[in-house]
Protein backbone atom coordinates (compact mmCIF):
# COMPACT_ATOMS: atom_id res chain seq x y z
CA UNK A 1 -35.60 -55.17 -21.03
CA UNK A 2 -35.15 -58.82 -20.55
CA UNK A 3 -37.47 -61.69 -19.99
CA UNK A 4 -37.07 -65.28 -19.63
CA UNK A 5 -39.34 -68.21 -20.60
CA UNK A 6 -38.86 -71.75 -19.27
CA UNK A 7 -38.72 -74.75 -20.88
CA UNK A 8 -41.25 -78.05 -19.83
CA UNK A 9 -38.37 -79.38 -16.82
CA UNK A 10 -38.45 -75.79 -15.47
CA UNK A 11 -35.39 -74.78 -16.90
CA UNK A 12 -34.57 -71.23 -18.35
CA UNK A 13 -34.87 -71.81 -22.36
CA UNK A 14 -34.39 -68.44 -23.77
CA UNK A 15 -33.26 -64.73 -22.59
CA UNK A 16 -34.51 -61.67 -24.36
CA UNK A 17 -33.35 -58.36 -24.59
CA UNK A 18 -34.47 -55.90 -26.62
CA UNK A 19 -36.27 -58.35 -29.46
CA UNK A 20 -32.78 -60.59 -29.97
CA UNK A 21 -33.08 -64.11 -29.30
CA UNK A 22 -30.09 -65.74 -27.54
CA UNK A 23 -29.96 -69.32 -26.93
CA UNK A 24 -28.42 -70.74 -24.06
CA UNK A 25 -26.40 -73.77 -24.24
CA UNK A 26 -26.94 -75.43 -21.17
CA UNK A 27 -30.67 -75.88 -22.63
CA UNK A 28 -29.59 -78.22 -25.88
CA UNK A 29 -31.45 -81.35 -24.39
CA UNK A 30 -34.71 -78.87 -24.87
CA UNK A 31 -33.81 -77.56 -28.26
CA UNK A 32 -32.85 -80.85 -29.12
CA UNK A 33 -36.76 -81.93 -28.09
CA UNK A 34 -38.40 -79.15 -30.08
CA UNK A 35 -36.24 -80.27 -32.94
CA UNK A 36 -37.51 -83.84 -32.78
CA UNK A 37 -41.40 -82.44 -32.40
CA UNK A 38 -40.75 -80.77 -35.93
CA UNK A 39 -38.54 -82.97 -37.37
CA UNK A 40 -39.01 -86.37 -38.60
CA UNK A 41 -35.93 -89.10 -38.53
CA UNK A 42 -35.61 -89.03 -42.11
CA UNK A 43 -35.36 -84.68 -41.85
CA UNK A 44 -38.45 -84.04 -43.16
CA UNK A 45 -40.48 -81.00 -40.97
CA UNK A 46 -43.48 -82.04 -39.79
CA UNK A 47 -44.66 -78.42 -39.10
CA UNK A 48 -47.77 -77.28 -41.39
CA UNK A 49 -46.65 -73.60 -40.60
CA UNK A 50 -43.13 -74.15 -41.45
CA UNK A 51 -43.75 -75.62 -45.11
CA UNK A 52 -46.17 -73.29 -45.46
CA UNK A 53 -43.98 -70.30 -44.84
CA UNK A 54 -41.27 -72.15 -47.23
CA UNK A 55 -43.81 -72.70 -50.36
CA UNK A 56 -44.78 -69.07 -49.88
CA UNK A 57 -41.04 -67.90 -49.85
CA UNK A 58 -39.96 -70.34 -52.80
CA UNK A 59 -43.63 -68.76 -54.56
CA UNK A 60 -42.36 -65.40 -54.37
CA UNK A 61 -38.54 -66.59 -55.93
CA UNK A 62 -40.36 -68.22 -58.81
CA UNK A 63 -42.23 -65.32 -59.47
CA UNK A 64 -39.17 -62.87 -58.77
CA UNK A 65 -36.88 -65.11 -61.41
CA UNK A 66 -39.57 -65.07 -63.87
CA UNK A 67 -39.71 -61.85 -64.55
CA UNK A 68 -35.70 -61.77 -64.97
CA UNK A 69 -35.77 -64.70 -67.19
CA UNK A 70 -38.58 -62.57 -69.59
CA UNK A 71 -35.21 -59.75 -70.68
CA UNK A 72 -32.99 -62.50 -71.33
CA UNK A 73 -32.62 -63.08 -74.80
CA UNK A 74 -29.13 -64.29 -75.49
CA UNK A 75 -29.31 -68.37 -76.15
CA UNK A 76 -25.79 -68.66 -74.53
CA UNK A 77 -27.07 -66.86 -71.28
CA UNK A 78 -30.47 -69.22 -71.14
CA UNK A 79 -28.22 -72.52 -72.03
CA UNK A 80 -26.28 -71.38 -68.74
CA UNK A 81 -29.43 -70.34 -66.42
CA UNK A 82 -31.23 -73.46 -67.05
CA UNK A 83 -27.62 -76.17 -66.42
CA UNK A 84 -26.87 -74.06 -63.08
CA UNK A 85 -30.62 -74.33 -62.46
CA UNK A 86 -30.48 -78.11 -62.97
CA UNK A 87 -27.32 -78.66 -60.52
CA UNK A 88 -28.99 -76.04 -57.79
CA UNK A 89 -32.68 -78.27 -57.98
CA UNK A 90 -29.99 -81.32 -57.60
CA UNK A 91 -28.90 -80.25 -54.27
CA UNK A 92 -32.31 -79.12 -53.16
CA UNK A 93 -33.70 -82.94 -53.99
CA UNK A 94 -31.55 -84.44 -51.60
CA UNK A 95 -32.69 -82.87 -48.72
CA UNK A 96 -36.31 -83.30 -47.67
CA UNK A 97 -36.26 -79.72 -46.23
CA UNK A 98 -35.53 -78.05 -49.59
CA UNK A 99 -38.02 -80.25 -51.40
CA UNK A 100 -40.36 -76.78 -51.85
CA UNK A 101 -37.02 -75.14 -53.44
CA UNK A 102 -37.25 -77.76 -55.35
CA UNK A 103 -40.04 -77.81 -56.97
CA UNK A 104 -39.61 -73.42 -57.12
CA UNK A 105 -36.68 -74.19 -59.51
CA UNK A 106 -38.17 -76.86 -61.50
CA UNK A 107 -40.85 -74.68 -62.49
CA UNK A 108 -38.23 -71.79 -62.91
CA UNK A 109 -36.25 -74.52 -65.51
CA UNK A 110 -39.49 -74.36 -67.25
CA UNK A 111 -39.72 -70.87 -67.37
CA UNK A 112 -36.19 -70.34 -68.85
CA UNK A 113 -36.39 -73.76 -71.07
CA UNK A 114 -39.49 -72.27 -72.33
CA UNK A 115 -37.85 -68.60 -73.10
CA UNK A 116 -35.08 -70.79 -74.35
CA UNK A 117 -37.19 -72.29 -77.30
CA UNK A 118 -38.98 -69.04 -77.78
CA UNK A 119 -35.59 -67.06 -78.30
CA UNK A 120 -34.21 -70.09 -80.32
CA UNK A 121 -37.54 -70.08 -82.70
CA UNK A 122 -37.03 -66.55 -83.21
CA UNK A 123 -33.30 -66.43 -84.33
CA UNK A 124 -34.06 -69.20 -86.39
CA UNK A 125 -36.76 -67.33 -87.84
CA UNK A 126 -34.78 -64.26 -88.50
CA UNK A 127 -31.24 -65.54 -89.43
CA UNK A 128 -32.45 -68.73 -91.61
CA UNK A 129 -36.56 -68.35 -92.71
CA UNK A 130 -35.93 -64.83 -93.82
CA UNK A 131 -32.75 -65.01 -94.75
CA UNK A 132 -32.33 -63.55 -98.41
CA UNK A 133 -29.08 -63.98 -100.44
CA UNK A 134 -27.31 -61.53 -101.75
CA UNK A 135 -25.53 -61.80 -105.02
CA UNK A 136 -22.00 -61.91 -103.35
CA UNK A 137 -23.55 -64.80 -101.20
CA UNK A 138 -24.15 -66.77 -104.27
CA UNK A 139 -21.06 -66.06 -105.44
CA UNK A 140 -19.14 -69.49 -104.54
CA UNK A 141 -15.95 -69.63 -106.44
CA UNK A 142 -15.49 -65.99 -105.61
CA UNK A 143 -15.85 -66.60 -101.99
CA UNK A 144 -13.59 -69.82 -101.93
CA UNK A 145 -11.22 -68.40 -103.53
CA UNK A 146 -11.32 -65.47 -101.20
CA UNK A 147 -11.17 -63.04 -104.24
């Protein structure tokens, strides 16, 4: 199965067989025009549908990471999400296509930042609030002396 569609000078723009696209490169000056309909100079998409679709997909990553970041515990691990997460939003900001991954992994540096204080307000809870000392803790000279 194979059908054609033509492009607005008549030429052939795309061939089809069996649902895979397959672009033809004598037809760049038309790609080349449907790129500059959706894109702006500075990169930016002007297509509605496109950003749409991208906020939606970027949605469903936040959400997806989230529920990782809630069985994380280890303060190590968190310190580590949330500086790789920094670099990553980084590289999204400096593209104006990326700006909804962008603003995905800001809120997802939230979400671990937040987990982060909640796991660090716990282990200081546990190892230094209810921390209880033991004779042999009190014991200084002893344990200086490493007798």
């Amino acid at each position: 199965q194979k059908s054609t569609s033509e492009n607005q000078d008549g030429g052939e723009a795309v061939v089809m067989m069996r649902g895979d696209t397959k672009k033809k490169t004598a037809n760049a000056p038309a790609a080349a025009t449907l790129a500059s309909q959706v894109m702006s100079e500075d990169g930016t998409y002007h297509d509605a549908e496109f950003q749409s679709h991208l906020s939606a997909l970027c949605s469903a990553l936040h959400r997806t990471v989230r529920r990782g970041l809630v069985s994380v515990a280890d303060l190590d691990t968190l310190c580590q999400i949330v500086s790789v997460l920094r670099e990553e939003r980084g590289l999204a900001n400096n593209s104006p296509t990326t700006m909804a991954a962008a603003r995905a992994i800001s809120t997802i540096i939230e979400d671990a930042q937040e987990r982060l204080i909640f796991c660090a307000n716990a282990a200081l809870n546990k190892e230094v609030t209810r921390f209880r000392p033991t004779p042999s803790d009190l014991d200084y000279p002893a344990k200086l002396l490493g007798t």
